[in-house]
C-alpha atoms as a PDB file:
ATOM      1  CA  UNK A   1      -9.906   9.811 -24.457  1.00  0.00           C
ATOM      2  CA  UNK A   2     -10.595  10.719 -21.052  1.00  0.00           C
ATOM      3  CA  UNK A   3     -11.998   7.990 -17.916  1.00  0.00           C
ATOM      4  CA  UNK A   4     -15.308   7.365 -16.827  1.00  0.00           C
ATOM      5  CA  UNK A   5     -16.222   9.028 -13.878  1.00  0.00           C
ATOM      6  CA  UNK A   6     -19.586   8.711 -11.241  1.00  0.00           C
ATOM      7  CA  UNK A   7     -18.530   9.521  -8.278  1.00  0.00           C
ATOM      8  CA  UNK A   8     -16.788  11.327  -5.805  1.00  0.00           C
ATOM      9  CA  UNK A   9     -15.336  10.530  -2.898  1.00  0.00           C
ATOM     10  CA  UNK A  10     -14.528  13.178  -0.135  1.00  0.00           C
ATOM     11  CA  UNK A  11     -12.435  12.652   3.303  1.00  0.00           C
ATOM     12  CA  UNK A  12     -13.296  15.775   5.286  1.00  0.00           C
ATOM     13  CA  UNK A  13     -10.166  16.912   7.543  1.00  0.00           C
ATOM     14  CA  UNK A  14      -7.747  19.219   5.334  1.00  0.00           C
ATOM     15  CA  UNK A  15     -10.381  19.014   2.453  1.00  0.00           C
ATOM     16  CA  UNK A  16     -13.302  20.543   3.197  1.00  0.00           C
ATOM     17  CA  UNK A  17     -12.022  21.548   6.636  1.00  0.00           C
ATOM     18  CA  UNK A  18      -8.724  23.069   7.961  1.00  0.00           C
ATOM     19  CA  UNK A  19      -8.213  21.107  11.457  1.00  0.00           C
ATOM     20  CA  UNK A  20      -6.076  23.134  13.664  1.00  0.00           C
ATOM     21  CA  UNK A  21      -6.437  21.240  17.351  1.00  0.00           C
ATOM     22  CA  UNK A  22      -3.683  23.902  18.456  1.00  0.00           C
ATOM     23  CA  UNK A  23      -6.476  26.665  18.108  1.00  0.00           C
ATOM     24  CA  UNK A  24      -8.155  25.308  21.206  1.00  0.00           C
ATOM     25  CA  UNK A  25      -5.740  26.386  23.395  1.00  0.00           C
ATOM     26  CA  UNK A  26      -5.112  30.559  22.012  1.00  0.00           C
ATOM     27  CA  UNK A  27      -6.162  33.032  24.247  1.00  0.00           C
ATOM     28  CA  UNK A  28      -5.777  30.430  27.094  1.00  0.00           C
ATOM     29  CA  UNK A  29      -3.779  30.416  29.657  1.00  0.00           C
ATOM     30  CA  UNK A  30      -1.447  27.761  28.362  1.00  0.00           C
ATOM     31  CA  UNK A  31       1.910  29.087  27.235  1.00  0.00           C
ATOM     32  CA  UNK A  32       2.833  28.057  24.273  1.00  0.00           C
ATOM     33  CA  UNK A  33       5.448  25.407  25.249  1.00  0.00           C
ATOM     34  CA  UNK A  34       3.163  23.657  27.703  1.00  0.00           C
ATOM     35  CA  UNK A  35       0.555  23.669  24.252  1.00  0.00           C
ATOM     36  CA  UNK A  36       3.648  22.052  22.727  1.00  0.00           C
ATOM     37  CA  UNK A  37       4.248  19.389  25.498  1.00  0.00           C
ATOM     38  CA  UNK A  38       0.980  18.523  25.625  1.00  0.00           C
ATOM     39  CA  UNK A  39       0.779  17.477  22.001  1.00  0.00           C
ATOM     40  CA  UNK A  40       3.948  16.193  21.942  1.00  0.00           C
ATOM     41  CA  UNK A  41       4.045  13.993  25.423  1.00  0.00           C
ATOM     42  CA  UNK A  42       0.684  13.298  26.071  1.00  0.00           C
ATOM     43  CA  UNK A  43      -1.146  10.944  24.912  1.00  0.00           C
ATOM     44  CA  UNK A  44      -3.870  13.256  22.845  1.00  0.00           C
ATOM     45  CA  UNK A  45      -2.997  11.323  19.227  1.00  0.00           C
ATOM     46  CA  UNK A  46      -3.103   7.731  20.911  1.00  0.00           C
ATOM     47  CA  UNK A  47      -6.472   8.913  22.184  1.00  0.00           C
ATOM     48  CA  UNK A  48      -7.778  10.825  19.549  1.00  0.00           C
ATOM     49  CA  UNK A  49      -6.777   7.749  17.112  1.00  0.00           C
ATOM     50  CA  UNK A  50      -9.101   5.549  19.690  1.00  0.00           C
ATOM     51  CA  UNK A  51     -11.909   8.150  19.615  1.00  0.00           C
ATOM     52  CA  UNK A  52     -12.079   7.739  15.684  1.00  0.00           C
ATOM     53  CA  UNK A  53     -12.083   4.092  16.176  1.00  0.00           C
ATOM     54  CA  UNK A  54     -15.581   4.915  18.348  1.00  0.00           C
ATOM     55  CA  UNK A  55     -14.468   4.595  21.767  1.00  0.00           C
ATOM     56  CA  UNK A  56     -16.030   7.196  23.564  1.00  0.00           C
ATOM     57  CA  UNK A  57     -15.096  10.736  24.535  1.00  0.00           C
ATOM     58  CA  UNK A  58     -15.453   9.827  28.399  1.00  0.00           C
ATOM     59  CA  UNK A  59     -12.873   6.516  27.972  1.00  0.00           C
ATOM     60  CA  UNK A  60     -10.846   9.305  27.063  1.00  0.00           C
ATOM     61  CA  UNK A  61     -10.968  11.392  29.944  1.00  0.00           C
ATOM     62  CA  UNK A  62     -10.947   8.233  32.161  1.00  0.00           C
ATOM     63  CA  UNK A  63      -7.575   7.070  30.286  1.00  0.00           C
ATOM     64  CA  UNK A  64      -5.694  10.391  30.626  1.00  0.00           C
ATOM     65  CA  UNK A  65      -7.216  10.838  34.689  1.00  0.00           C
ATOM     66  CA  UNK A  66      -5.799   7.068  35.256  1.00  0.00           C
ATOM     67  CA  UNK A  67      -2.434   6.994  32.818  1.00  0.00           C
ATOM     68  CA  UNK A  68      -1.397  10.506  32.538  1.00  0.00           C
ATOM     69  CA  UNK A  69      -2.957  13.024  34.968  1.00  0.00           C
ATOM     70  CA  UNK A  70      -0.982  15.612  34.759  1.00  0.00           C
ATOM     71  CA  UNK A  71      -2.422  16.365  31.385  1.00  0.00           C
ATOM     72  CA  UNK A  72      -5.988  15.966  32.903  1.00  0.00           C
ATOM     73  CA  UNK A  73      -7.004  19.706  32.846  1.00  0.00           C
ATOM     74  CA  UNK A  74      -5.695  20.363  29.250  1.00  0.00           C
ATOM     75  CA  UNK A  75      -7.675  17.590  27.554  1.00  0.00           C
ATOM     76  CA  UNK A  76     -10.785  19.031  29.077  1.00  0.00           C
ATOM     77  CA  UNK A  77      -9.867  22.355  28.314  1.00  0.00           C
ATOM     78  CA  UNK A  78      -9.292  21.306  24.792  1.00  0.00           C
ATOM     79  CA  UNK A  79     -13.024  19.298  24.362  1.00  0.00           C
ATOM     80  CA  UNK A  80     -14.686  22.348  26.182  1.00  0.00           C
ATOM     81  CA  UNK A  81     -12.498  24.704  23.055  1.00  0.00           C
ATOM     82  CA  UNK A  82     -12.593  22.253  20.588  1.00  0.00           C
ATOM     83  CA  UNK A  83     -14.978  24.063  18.298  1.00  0.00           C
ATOM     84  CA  UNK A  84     -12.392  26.636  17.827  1.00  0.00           C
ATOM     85  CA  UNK A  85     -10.458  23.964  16.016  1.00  0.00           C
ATOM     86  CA  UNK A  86     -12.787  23.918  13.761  1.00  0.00           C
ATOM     87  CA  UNK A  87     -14.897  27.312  14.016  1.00  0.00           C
ATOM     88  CA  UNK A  88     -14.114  29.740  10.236  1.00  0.00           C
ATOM     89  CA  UNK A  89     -11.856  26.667   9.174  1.00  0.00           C
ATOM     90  CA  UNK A  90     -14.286  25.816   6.354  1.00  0.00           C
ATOM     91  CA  UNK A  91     -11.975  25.551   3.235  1.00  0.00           C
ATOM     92  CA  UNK A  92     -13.724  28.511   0.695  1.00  0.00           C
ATOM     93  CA  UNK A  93     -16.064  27.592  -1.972  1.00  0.00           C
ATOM     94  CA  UNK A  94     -16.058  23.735  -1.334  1.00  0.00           C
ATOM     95  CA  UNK A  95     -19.853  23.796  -0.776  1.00  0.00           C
ATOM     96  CA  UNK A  96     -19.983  25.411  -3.993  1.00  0.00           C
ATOM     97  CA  UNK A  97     -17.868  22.717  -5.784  1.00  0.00           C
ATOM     98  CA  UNK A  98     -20.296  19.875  -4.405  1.00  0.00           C
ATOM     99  CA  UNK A  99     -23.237  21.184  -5.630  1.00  0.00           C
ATOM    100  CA  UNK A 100     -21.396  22.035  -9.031  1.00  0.00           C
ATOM    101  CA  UNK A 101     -20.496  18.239  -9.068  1.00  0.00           C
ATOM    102  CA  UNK A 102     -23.474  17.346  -8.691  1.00  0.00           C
ATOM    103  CA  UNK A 103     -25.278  19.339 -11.034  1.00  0.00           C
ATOM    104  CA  UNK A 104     -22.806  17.922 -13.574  1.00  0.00           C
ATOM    105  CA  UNK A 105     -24.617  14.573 -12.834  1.00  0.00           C
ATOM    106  CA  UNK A 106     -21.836  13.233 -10.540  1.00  0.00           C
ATOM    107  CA  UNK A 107     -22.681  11.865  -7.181  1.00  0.00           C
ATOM    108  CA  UNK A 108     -20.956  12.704  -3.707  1.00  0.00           C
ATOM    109  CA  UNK A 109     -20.520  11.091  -1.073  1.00  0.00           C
ATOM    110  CA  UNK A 110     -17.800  11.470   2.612  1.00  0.00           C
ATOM    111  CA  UNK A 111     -15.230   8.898   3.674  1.00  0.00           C
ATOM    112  CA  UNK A 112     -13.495  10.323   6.949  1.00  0.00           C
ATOM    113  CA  UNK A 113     -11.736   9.405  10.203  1.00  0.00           C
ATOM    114  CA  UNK A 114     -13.943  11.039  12.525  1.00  0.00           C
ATOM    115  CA  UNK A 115     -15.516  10.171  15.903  1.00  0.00           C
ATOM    116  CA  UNK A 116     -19.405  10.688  15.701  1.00  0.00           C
ATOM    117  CA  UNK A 117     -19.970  12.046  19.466  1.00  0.00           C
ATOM    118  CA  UNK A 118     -18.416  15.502  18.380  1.00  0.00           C
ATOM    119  CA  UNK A 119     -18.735  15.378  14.605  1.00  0.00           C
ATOM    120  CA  UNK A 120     -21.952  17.561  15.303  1.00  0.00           C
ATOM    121  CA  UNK A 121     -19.641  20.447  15.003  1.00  0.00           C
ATOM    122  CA  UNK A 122     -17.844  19.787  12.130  1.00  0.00           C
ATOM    123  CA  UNK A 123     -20.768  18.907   9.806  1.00  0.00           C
ATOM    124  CA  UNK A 124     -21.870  22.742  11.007  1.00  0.00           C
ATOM    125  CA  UNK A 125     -19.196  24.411  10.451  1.00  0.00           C
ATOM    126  CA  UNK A 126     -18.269  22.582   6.746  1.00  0.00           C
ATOM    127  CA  UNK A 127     -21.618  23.371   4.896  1.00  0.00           C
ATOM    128  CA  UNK A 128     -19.784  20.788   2.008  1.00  0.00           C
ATOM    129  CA  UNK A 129     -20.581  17.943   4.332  1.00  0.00           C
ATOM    130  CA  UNK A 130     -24.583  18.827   4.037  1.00  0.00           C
ATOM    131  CA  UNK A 131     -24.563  18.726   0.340  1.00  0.00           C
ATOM    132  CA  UNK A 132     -23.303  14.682  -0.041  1.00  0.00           C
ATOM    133  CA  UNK A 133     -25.593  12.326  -0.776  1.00  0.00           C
ATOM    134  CA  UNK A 134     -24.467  10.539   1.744  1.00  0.00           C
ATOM    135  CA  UNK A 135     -21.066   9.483   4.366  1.00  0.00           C
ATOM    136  CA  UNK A 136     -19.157   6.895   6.501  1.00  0.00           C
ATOM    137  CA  UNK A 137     -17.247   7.640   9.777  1.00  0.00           C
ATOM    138  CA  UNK A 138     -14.886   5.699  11.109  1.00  0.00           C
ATOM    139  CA  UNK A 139     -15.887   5.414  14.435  1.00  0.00           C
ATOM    140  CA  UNK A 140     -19.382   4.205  13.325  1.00  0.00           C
ATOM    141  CA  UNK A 141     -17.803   1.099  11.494  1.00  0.00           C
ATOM    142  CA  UNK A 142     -14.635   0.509  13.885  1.00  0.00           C
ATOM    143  CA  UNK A 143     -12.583   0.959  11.277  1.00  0.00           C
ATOM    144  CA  UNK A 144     -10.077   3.698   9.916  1.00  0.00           C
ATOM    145  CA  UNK A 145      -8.063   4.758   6.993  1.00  0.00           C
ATOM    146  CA  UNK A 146      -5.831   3.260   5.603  1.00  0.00           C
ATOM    147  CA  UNK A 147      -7.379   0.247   6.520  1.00  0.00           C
ATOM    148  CA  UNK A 148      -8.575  -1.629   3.063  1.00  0.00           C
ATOM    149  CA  UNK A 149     -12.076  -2.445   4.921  1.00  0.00           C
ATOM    150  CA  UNK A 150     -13.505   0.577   5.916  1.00  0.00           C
ATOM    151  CA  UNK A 151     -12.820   1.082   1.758  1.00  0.00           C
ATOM    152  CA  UNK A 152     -14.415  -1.740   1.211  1.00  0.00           C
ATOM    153  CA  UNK A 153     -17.319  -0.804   3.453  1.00  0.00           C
ATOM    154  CA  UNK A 154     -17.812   2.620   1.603  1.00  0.00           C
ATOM    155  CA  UNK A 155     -17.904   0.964  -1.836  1.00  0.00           C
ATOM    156  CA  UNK A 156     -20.148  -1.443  -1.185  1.00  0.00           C
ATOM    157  CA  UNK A 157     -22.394   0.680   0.749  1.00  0.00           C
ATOM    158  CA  UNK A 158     -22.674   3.366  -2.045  1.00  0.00           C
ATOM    159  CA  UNK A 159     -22.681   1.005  -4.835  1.00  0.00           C
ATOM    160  CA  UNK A 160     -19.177   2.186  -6.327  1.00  0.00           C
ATOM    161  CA  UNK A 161     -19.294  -0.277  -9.106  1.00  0.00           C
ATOM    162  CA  UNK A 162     -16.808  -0.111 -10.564  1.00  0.00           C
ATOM    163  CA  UNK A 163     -14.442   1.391  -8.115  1.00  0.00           C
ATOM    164  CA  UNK A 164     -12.638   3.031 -10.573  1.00  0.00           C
ATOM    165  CA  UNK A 165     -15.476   5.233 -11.690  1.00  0.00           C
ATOM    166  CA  UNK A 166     -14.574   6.702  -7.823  1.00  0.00           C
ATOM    167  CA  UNK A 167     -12.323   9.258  -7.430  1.00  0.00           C
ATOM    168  CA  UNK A 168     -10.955   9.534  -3.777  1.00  0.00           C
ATOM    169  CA  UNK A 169      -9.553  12.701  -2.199  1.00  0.00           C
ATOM    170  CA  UNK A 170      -8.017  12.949   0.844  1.00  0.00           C
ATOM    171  CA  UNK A 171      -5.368  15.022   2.182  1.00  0.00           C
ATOM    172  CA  UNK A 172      -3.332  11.671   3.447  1.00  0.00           C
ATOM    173  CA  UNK A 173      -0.695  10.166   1.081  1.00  0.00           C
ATOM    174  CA  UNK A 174      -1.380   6.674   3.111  1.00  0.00           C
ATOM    175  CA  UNK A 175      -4.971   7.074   2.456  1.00  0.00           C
ATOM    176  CA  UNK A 176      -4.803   7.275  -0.970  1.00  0.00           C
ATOM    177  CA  UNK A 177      -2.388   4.865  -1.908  1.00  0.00           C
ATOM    178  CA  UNK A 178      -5.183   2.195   0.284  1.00  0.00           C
ATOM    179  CA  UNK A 179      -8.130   3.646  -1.855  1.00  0.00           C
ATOM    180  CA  UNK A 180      -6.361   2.589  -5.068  1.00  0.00           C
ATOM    181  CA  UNK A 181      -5.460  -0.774  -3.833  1.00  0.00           C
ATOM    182  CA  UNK A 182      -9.074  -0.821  -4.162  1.00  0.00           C
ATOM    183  CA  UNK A 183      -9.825  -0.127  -7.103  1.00  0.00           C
ATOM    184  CA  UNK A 184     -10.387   3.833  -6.698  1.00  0.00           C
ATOM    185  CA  UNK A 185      -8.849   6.732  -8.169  1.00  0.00           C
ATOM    186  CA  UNK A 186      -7.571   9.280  -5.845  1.00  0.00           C
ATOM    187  CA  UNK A 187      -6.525  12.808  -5.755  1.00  0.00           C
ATOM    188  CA  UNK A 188      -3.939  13.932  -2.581  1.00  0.00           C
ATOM    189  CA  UNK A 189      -5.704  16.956  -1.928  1.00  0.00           C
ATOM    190  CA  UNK A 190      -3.324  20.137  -0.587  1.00  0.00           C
ATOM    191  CA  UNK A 191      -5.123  22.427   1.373  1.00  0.00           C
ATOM    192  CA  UNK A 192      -1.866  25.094   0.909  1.00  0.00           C
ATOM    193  CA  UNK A 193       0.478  22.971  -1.944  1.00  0.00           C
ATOM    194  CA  UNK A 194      -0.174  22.773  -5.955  1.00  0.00           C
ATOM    195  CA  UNK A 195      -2.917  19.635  -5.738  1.00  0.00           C
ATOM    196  CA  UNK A 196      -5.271  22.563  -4.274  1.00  0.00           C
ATOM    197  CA  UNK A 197      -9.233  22.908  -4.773  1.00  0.00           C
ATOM    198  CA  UNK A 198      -8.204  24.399  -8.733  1.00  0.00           C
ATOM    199  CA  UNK A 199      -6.278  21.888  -9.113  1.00  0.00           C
ATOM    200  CA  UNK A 200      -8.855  18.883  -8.529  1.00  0.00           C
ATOM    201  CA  UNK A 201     -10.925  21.118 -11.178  1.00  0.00           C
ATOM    202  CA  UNK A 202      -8.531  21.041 -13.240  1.00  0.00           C
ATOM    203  CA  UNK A 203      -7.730  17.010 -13.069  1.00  0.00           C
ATOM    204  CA  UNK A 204     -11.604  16.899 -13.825  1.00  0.00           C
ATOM    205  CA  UNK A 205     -11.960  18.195 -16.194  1.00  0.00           C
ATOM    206  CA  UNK A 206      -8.545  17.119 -18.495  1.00  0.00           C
ATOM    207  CA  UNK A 207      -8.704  13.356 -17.113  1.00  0.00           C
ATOM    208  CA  UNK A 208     -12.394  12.959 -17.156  1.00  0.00           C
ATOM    209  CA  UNK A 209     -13.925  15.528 -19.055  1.00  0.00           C
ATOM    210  CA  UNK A 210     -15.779  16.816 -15.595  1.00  0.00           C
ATOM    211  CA  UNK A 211     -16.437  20.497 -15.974  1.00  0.00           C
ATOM    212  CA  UNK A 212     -16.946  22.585 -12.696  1.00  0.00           C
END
């Protein structure tokens, strides 16, 4: 007998979009071990961690200027190239499997770490993200994944009653195991492993009779 299902539940980096911040910097006139050094010793994660959390982009540029200055051209090269992180790194035919969700009566909706000043360019670029009924960003709540309230927050805001009727997906083990602590279902979603897009069809359809 296969599970009830209502909704889904997307996260949007590595599932509906292939996030390569190294792509910023190709063509440039980094080499490629000062590329590596700067994502390795600077503090571009701390920051970028603190941008999804809604602090803005200009704290950022203040923190590196102040803290670690000798990165201070590369982080503004990187926001002035940053839509080449994202630019033809829509994951094919997941616009397609939205709508086909959708049209098999399920609902849609986005749960993802994101900071809102730039996510302009991502919801662009990932024609998936237009097709949800609706989606939560981190840095709008000041909250992010794993964190069980920012779950919370996106269950109670789309009525996911019961959670379990959810089914989460999400590229980050962490992420998932959180979601279930919830009360969701998840799927860790593999952008180049087995779990792939045919996969998740696959799950619907044998574990909850969801044909797409």
């Amino acid at each position: 007998m296969t599970a009830k299902l209502d909704s889904i539940l997307f996260d949007f980096g590595g599932v509906f979009i292939d996030w390569q911040p190294r792509d910023a910097f190709k063509g440039s006139q980094y080499s490629e071990q000062e590329v590596d050094d700067f994502f390795t010793k600077s503090p571009f994660w701390e920051c970028n961690d603190r941008n999804d959390l809604g602090i803005p982009l200009a704290n950022t540029l203040d923190y590196f200027e102040r803290y670690s200055p000798e990165w201070i051209e590369m982080i503004r090269y990187f926001y002035e190239m940053e839509i080449t992180t994202l630019d033809s790194n829509e994951v094919p035919e997941t616009r397609e499997f939205v709508i086909a969700l959708k049209k098999a009566g399920l609902r849609a909706y986005g749960l993802s770490n994101w900071n809102s000043e730039r996510f302009f360019i991502a919801k662009g670029i990932a024609r998936a993200i237009q097709e949800l009924d609706a989606y939560v960003l981190s840095a709008d709540i000041g909250i992010v994944k794993p964190d069980l309230r920012l779950f919370r927050h996106a269950i109670d805001r789309f009525n996911l009653n019961p959670p379990e009727r959810t089914l989460f997906v999400d590229d980050n083990a962490a992420n998932c195991a959180a979601s279930e602590r919830t009360g969701l279902k998840s799927f860790k979603f593999e952008l180049r492993g087995e779990n792939n897009l045919a996969k998740l069809k696959e799950v619907l359809k044998d574990e909850y009779g969801v044909h797409v």
